[in-house]
N, C-alpha and C. Protein backbone atom coordinates (compact mmCIF):
# COMPACT_ATOMS: atom_id res chain seq x y z
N UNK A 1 -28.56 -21.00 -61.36
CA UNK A 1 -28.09 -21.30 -60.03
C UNK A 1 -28.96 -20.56 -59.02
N UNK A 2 -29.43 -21.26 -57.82
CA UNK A 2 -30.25 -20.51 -56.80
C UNK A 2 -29.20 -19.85 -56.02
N UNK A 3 -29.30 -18.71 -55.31
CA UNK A 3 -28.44 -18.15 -54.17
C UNK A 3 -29.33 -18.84 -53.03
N UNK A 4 -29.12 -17.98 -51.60
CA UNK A 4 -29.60 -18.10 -50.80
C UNK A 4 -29.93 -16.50 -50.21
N UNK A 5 -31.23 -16.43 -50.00
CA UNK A 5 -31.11 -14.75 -49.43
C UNK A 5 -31.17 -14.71 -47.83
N UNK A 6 -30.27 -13.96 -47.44
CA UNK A 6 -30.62 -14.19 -45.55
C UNK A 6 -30.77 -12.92 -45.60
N UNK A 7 -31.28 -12.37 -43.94
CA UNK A 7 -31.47 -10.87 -43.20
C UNK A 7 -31.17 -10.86 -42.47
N UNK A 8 -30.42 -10.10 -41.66
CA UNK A 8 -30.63 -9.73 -40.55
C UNK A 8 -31.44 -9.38 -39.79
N UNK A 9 -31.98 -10.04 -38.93
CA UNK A 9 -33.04 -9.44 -37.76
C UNK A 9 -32.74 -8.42 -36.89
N UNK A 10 -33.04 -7.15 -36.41
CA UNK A 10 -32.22 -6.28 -35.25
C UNK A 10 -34.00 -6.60 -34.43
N UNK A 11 -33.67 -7.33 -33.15
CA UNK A 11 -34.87 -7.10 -32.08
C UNK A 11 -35.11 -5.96 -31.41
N UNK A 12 -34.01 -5.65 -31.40
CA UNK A 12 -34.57 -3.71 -30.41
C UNK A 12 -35.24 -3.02 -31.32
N UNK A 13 -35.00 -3.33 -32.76
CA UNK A 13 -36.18 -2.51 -33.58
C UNK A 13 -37.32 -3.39 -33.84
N UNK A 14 -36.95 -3.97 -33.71
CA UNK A 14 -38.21 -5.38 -34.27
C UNK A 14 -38.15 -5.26 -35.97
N UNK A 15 -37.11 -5.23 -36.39
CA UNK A 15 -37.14 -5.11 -37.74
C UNK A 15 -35.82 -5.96 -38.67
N UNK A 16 -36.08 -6.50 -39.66
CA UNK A 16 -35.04 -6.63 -41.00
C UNK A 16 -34.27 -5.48 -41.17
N UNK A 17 -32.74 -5.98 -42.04
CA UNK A 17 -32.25 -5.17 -42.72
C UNK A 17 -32.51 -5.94 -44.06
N UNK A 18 -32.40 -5.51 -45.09
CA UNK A 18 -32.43 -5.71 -46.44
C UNK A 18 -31.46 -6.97 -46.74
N UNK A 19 -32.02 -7.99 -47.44
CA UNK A 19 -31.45 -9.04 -47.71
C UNK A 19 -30.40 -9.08 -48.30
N UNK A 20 -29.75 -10.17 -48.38
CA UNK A 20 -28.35 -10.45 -49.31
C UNK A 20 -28.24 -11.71 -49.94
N UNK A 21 -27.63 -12.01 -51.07
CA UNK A 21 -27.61 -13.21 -51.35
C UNK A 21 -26.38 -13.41 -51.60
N UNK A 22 -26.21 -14.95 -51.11
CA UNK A 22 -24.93 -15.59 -51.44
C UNK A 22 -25.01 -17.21 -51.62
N UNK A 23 -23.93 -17.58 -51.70
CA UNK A 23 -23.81 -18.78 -52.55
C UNK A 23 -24.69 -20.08 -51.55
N UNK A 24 -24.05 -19.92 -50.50
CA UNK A 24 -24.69 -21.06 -49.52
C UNK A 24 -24.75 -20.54 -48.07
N UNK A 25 -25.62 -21.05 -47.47
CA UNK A 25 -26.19 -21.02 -46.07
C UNK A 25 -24.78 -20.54 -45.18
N UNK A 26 -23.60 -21.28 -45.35
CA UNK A 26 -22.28 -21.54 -44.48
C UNK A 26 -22.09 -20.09 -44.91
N UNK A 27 -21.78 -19.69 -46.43
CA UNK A 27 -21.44 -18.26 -46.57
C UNK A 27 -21.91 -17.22 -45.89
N UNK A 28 -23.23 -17.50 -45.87
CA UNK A 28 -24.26 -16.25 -44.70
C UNK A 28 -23.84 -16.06 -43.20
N UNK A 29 -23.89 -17.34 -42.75
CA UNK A 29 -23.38 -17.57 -41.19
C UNK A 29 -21.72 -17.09 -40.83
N UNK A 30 -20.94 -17.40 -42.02
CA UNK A 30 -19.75 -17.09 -42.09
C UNK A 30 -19.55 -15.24 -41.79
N UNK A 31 -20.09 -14.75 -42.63
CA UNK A 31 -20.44 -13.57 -43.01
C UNK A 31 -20.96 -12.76 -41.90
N UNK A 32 -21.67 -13.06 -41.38
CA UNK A 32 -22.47 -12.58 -39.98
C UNK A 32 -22.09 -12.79 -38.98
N UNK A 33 -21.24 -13.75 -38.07
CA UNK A 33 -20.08 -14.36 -37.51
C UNK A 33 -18.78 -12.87 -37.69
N UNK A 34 -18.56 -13.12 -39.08
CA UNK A 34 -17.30 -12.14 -39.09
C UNK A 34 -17.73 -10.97 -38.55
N UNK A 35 -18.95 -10.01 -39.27
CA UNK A 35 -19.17 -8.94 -38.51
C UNK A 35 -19.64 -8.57 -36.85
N UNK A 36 -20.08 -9.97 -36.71
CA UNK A 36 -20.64 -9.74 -35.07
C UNK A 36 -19.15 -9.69 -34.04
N UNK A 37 -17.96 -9.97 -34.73
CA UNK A 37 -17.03 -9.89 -34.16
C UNK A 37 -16.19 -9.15 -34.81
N UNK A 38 -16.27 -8.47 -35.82
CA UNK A 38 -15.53 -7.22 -35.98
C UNK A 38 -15.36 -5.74 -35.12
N UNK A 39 -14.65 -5.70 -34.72
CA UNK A 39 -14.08 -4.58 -33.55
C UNK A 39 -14.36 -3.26 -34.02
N UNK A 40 -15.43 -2.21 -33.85
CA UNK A 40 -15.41 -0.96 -34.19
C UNK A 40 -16.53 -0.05 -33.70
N UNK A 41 -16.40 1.27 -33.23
CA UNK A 41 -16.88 2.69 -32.83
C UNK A 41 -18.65 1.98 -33.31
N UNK A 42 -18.49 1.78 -34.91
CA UNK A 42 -19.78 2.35 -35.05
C UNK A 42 -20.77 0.80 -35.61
N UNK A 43 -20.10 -0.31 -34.94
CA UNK A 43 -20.76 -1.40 -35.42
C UNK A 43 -21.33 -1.81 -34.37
N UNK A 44 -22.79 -1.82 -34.61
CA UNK A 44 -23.52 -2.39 -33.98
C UNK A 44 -23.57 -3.59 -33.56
N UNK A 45 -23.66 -4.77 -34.46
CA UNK A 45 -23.20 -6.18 -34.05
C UNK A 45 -22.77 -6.54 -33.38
N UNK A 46 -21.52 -5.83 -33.08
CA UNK A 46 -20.47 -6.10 -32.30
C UNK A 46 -20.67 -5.54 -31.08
N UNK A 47 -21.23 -4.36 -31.04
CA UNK A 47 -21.58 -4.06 -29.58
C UNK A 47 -22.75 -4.26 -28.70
N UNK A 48 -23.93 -4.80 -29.69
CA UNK A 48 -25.18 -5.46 -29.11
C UNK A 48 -25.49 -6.98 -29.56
N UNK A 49 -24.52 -7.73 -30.32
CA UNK A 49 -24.58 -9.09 -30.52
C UNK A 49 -25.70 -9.81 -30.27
N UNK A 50 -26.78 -9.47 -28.62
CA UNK A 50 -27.60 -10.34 -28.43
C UNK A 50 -29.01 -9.83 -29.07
N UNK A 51 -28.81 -8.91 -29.49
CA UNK A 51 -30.32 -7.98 -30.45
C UNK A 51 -29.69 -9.03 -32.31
N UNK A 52 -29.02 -9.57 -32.42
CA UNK A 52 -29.07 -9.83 -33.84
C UNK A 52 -29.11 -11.05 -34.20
N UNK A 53 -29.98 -11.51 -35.50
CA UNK A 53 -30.26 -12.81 -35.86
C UNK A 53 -29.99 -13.34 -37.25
N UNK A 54 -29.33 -13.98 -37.29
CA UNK A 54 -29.01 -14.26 -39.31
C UNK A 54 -30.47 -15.24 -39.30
N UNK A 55 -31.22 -14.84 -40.33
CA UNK A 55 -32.52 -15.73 -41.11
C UNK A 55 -32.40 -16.09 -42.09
N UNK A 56 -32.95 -16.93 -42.61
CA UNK A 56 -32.73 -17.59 -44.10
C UNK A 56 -34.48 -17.18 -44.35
N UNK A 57 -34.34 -16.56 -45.84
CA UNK A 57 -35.42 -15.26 -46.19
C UNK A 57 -36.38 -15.64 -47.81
N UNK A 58 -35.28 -16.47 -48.14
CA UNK A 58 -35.63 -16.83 -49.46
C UNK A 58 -34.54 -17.29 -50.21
N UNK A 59 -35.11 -17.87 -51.35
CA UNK A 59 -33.46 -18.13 -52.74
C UNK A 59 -34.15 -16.85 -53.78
N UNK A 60 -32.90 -16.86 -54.65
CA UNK A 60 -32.94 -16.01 -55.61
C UNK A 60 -32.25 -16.98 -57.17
N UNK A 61 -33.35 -16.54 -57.63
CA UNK A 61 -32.66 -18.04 -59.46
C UNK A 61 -32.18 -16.99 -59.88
N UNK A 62 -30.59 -16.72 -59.83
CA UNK A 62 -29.85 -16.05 -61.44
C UNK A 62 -30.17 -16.65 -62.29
N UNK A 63 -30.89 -17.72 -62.67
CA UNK A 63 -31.19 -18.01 -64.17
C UNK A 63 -32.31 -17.16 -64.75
N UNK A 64 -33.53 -16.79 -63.83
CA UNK A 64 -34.48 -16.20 -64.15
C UNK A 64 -35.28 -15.15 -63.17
N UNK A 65 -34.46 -15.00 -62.02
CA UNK A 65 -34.66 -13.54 -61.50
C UNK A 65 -35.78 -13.76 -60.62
N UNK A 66 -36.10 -14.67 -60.55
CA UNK A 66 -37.83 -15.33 -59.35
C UNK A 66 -37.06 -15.39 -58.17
N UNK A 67 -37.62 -15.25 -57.36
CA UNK A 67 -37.41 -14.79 -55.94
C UNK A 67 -38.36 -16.32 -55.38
N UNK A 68 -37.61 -17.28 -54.43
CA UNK A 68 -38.62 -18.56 -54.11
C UNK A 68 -38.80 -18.50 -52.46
N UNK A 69 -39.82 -19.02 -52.29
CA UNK A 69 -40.03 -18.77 -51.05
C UNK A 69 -39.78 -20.26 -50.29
N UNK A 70 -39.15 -20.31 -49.10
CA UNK A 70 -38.33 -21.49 -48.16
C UNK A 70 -39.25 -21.43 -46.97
N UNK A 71 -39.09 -22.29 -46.32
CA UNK A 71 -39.10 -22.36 -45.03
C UNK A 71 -38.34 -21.26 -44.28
N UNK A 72 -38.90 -20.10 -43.84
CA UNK A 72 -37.73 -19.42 -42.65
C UNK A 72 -37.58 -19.79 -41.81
N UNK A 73 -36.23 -19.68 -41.48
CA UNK A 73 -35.71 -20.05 -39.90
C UNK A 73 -34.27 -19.22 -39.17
N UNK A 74 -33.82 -19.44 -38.30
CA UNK A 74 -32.66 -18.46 -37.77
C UNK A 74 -31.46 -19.37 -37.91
N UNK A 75 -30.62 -18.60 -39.11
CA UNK A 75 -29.31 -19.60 -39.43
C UNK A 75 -28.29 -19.44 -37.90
N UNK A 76 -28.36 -18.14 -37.43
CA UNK A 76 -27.22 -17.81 -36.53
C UNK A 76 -27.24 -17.01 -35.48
N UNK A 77 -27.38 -17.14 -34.46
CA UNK A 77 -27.48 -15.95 -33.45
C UNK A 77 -26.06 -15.16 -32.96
N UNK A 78 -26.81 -13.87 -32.90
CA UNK A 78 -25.26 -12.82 -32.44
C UNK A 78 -24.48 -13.09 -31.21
N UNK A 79 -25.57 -13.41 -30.24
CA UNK A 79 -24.85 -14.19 -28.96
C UNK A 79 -23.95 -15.14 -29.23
N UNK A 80 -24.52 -16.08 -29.79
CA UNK A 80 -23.84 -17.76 -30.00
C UNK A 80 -22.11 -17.46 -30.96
N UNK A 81 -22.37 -16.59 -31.60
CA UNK A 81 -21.20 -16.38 -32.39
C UNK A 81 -19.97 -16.09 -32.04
N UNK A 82 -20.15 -15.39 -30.91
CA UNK A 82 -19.19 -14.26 -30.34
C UNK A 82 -18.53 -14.79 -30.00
N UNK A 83 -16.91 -14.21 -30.36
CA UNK A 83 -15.76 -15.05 -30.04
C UNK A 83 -14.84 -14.59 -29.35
N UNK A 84 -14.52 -15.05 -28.20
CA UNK A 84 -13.29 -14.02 -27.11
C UNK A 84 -12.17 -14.30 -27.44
């Protein structure tokens, strides 16, 4: 089975955080969505929303551990997500 690996983009650093994989694209966006609107002291997301970007980074084969390379692109923006 392929996963899907996304990152987070942070623009005020100009940098990735370390990828993740999950089942499908919706799971990632889902996922990143929830935290950009999770309420707390020390979450960033939530308090700079417009510095963050969900990317689609690569798949990952649990059958054989190869890492494949996709088209990148930006599944989700922190702005667009945010929910009042």
């Amino acid at each position: 089975m392929n996963m899907v690996m996304v990152a987070i983009r942070d623009s005020a650093v100009d940098a990735y955080m370390p990828p993740i994989t999950v089942r499908a694209i919706g799971e990632g966006v889902q996922m990143f969505s929830d935290e950009v609107n999770r309420k707390a002291e020390n979450n960033n997301l939530a308090m700079h929303p417009e510095d963050f970007e969900l990317w689609l980074v690569g798949e990952f084969s649990s059958r054989d551990g190869t890492i494949l390379e996709v088209e990148r692109r930006v599944l989700a923006r922190g702005k667009d997500v945010v929910q009042s």
